[in-house]
C-alpha atoms as a PDB file:
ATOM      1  CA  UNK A   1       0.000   0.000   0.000  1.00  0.00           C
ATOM      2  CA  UNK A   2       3.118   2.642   0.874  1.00  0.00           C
ATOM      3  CA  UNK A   3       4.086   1.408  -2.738  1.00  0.00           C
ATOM      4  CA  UNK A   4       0.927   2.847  -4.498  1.00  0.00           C
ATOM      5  CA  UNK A   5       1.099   6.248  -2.149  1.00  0.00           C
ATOM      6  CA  UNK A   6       4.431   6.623  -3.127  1.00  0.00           C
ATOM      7  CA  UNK A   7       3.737   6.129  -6.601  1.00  0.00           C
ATOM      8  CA  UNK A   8       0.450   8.497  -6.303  1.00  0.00           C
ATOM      9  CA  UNK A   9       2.411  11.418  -4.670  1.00  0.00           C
ATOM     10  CA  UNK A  10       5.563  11.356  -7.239  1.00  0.00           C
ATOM     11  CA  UNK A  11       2.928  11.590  -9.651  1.00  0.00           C
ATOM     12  CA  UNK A  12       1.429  14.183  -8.552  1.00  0.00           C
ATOM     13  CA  UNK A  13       4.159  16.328  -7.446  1.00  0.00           C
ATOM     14  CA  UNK A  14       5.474  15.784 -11.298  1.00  0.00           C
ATOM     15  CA  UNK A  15       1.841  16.833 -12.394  1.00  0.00           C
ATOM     16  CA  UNK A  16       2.665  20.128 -10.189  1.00  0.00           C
ATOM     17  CA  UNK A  17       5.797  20.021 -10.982  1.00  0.00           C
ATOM     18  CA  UNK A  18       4.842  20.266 -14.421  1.00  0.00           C
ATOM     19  CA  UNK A  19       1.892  22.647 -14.016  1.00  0.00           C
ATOM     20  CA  UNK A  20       4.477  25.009 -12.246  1.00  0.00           C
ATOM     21  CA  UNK A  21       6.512  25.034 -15.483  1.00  0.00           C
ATOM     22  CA  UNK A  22       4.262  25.441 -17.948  1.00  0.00           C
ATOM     23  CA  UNK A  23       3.104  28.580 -15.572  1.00  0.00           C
ATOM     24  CA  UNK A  24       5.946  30.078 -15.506  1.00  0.00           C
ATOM     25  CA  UNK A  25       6.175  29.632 -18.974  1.00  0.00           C
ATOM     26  CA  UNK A  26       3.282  31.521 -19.572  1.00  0.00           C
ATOM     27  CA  UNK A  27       4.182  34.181 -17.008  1.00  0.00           C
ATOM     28  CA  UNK A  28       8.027  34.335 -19.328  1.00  0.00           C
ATOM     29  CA  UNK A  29       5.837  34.962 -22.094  1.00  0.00           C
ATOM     30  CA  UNK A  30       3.950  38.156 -21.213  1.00  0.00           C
ATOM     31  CA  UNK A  31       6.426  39.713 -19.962  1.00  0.00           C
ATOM     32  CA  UNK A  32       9.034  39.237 -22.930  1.00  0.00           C
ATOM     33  CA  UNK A  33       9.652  42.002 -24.884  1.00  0.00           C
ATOM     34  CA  UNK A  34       9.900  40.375 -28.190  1.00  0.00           C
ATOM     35  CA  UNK A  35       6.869  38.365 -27.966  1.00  0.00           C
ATOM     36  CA  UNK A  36       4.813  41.783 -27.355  1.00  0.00           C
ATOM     37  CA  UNK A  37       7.138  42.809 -30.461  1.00  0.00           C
ATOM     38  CA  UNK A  38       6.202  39.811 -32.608  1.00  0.00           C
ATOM     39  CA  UNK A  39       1.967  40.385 -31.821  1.00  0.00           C
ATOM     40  CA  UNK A  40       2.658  44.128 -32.467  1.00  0.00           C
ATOM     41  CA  UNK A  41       3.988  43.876 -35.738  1.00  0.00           C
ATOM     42  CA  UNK A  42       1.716  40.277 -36.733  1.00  0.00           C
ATOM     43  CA  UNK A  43       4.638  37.888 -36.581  1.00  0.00           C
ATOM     44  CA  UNK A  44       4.161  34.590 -35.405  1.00  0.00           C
ATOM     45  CA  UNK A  45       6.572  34.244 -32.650  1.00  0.00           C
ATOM     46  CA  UNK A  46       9.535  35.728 -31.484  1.00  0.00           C
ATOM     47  CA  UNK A  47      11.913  33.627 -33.859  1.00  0.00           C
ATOM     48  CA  UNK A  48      11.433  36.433 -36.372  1.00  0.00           C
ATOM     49  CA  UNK A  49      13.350  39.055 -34.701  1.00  0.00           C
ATOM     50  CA  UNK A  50      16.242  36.205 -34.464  1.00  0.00           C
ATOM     51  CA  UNK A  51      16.441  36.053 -38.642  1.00  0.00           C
ATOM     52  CA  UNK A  52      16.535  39.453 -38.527  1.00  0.00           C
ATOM     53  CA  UNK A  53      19.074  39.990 -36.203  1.00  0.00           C
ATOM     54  CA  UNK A  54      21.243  37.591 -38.477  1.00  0.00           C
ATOM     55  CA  UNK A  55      20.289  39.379 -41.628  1.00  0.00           C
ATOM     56  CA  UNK A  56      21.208  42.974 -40.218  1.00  0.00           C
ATOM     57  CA  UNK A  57      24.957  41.867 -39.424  1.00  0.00           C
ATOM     58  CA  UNK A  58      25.789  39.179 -42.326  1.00  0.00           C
ATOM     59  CA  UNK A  59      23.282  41.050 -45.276  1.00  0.00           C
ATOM     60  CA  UNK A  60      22.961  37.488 -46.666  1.00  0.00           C
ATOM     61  CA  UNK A  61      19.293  37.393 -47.467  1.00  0.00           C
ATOM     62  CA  UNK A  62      19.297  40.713 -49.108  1.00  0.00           C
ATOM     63  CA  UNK A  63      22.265  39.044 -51.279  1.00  0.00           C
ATOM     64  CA  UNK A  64      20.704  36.136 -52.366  1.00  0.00           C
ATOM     65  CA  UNK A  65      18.600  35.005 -54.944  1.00  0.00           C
ATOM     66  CA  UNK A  66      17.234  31.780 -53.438  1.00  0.00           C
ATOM     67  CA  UNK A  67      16.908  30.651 -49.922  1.00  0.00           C
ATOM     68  CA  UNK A  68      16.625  27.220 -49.078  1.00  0.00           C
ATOM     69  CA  UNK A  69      14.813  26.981 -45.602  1.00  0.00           C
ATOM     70  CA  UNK A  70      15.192  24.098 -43.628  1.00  0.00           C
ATOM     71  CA  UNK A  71      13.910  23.174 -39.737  1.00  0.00           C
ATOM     72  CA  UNK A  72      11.818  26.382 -39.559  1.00  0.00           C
ATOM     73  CA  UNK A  73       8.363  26.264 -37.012  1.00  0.00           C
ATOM     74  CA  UNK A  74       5.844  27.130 -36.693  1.00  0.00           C
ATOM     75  CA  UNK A  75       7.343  29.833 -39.478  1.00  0.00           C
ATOM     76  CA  UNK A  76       8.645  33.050 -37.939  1.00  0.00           C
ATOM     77  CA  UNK A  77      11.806  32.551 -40.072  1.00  0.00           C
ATOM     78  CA  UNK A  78       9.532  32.355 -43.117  1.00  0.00           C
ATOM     79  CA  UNK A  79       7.477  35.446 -42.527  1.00  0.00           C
ATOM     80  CA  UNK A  80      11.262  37.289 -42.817  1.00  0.00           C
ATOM     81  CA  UNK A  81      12.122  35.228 -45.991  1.00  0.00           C
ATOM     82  CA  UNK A  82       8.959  35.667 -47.607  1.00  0.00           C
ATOM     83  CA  UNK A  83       9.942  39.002 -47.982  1.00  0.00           C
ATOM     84  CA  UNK A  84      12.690  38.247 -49.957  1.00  0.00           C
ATOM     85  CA  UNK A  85      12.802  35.288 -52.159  1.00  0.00           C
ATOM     86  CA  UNK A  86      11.097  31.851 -52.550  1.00  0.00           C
ATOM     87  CA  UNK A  87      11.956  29.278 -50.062  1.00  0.00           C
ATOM     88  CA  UNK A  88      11.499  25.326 -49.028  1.00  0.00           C
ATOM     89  CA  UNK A  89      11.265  24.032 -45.974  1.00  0.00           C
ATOM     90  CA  UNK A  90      12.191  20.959 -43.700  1.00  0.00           C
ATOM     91  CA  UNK A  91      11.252  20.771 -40.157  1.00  0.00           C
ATOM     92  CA  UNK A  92      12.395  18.317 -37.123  1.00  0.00           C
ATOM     93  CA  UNK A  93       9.850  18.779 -34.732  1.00  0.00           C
ATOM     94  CA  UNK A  94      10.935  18.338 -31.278  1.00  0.00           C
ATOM     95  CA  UNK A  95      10.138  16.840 -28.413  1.00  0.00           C
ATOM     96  CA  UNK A  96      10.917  18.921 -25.281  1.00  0.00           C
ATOM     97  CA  UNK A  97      13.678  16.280 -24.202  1.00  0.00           C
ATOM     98  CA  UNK A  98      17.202  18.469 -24.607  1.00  0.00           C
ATOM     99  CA  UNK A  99      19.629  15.577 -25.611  1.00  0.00           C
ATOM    100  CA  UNK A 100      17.045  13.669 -28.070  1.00  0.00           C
ATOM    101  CA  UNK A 101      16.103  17.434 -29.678  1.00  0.00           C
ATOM    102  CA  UNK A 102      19.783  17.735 -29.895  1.00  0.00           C
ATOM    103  CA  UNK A 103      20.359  14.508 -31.810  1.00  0.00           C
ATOM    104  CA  UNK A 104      17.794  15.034 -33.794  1.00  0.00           C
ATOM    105  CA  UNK A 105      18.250  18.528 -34.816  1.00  0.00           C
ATOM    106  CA  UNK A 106      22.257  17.193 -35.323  1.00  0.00           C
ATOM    107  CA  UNK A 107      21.649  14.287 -37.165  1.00  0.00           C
ATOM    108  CA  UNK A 108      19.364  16.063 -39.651  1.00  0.00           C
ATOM    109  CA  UNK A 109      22.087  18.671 -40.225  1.00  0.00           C
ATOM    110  CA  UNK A 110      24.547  15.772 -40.739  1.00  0.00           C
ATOM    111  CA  UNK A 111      22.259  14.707 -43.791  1.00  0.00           C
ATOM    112  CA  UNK A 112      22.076  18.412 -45.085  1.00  0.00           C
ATOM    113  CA  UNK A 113      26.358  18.833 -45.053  1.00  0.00           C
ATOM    114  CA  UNK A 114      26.136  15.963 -46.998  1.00  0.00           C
ATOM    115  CA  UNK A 115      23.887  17.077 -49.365  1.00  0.00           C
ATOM    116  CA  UNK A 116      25.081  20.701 -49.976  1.00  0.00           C
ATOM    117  CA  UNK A 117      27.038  20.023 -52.959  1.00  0.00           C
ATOM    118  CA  UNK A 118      23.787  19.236 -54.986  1.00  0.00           C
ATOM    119  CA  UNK A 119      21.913  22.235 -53.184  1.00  0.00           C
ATOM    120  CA  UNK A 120      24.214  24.732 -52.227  1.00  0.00           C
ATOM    121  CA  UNK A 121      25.773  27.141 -55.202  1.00  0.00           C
ATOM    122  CA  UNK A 122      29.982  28.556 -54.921  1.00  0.00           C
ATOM    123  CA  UNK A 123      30.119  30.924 -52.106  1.00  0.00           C
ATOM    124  CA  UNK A 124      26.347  30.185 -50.712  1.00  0.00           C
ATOM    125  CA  UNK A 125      25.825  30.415 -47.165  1.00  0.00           C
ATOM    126  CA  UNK A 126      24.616  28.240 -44.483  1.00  0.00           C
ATOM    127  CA  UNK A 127      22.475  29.299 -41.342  1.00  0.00           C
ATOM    128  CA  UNK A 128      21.175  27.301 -38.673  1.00  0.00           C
ATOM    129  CA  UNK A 129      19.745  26.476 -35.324  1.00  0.00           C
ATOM    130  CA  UNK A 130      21.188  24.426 -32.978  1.00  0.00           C
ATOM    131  CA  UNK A 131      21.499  23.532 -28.699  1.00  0.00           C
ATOM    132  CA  UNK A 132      24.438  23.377 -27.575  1.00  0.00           C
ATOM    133  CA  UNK A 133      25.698  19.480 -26.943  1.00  0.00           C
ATOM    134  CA  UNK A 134      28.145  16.878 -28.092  1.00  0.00           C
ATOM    135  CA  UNK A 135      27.726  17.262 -31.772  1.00  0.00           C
ATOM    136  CA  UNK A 136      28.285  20.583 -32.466  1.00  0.00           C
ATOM    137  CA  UNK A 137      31.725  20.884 -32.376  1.00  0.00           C
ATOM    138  CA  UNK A 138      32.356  18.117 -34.563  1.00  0.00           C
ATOM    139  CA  UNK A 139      29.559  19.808 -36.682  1.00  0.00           C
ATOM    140  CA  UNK A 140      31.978  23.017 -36.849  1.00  0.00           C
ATOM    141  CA  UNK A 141      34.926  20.903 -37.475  1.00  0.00           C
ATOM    142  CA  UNK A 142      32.810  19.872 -40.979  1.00  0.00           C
ATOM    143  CA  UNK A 143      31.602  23.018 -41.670  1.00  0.00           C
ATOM    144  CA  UNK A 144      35.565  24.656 -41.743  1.00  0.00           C
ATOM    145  CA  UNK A 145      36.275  22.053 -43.985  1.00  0.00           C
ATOM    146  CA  UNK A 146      34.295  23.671 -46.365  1.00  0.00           C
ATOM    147  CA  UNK A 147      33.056  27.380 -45.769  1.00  0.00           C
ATOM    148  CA  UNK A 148      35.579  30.300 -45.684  1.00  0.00           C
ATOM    149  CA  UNK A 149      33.714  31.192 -42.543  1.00  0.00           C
ATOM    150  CA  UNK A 150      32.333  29.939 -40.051  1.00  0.00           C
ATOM    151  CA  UNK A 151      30.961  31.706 -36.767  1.00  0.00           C
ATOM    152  CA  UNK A 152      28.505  30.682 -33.564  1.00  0.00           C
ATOM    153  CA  UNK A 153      25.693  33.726 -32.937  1.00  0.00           C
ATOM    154  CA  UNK A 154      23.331  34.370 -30.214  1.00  0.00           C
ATOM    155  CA  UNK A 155      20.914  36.945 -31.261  1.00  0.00           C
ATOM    156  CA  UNK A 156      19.743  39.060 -28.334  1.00  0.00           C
ATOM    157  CA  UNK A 157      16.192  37.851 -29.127  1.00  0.00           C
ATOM    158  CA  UNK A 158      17.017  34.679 -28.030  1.00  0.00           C
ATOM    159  CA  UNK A 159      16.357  34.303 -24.443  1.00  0.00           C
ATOM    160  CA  UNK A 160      19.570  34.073 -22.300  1.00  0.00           C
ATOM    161  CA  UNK A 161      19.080  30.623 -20.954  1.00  0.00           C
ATOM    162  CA  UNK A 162      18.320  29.127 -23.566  1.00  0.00           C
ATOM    163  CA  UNK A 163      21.198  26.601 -25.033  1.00  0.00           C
ATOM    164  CA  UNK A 164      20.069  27.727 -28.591  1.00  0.00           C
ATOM    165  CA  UNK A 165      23.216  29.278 -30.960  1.00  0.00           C
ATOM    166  CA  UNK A 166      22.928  29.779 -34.631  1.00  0.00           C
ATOM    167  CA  UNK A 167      25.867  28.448 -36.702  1.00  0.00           C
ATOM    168  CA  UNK A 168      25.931  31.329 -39.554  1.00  0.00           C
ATOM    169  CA  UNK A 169      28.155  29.603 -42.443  1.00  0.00           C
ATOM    170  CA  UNK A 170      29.294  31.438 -45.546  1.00  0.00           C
ATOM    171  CA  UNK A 171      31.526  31.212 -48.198  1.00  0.00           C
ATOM    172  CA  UNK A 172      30.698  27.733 -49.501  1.00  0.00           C
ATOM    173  CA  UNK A 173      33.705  26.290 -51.282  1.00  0.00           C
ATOM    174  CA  UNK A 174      32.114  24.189 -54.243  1.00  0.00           C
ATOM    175  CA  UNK A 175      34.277  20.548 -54.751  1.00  0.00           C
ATOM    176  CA  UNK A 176      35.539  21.551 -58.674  1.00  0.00           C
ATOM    177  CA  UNK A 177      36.965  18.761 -60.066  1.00  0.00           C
END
């Protein structure tokens, strides 16, 4: 019987635990200055002001002619882009567990590096989202191989505690044979 309270009161103090979260989540949220921002102006979410941020120091949307978009939701990224060229997009939806999100976000950007010869013209560039973890070094390490440049970026509208960074990548050095 102490087995089944035991069980019953973990449960519920993860229910509360839970509740609490999601509470202060929502609390985070109205007081955030770039989610007031994003309603303001009719973005989505916040994520907008984070492509923006990205575009106002590197200029490479302005500079390009096509944008591939990849991993983007629910589509603040694309509200930006739509303002500037045609796009396509590929999305790993998460799953609120850091470490699998990070494996899964990683391993789809594996597949992408390997693709970027057929998708990816001479001196393109490369942007994306990441959380910090045991891949993304060795992520970097590609991505030197075969960018002229290759730099981490936290926008400011990304909140502080959050283990997101944006790997901007440009100068793509196209494999001429």
């Amino acid at each position: 019987m102490s087995y089944i309270l035991k069980l019953l009161k973990n449960n519920f103090l993860l229910t509360l635990l839970s509740f609490m979260k999601s509470k202060n989540w929502v609390n985070r949220q109205k007081n955030d200055q770039f989610v007031k921002k994003a309603k303001q102006l009719g973005y989505i979410n916040r994520a907008s002001f984070k492509l923006e941020e990205i575009e106002q120091k590197y200029k490479i949307i302005e500079n390009s002619k096509e944008i591939l978009e990849l991993g983007s939701s629910p589509g603040g990224w694309t509200q930006v882009i739509l303002n500037y060229n045609p796009k396509t997009n590929i999305t790993c939806y998460t799953t609120g567990h850091q470490s699998t999100d990070h494996l899964r976000i990683s391993q789809l950007i594996y597949e992408i590096i390997d693709r970027l010869e057929i998708i990816l013209k001479k001196q393109g560039s490369f942007i994306f989202k990441i959380w910090k973890g045991e891949e993304e070094k060795e992520i970097i390490k590609m991505l030197k191989k075969i960018f002229d440049k290759v730099e981490y970026f936290k926008p400011k509208s990304s909140r502080q505690e959050s283990s997101e960074i944006f790997i901007i990548s440009r100068g793509f050095r196209l494999h001429e044979e």
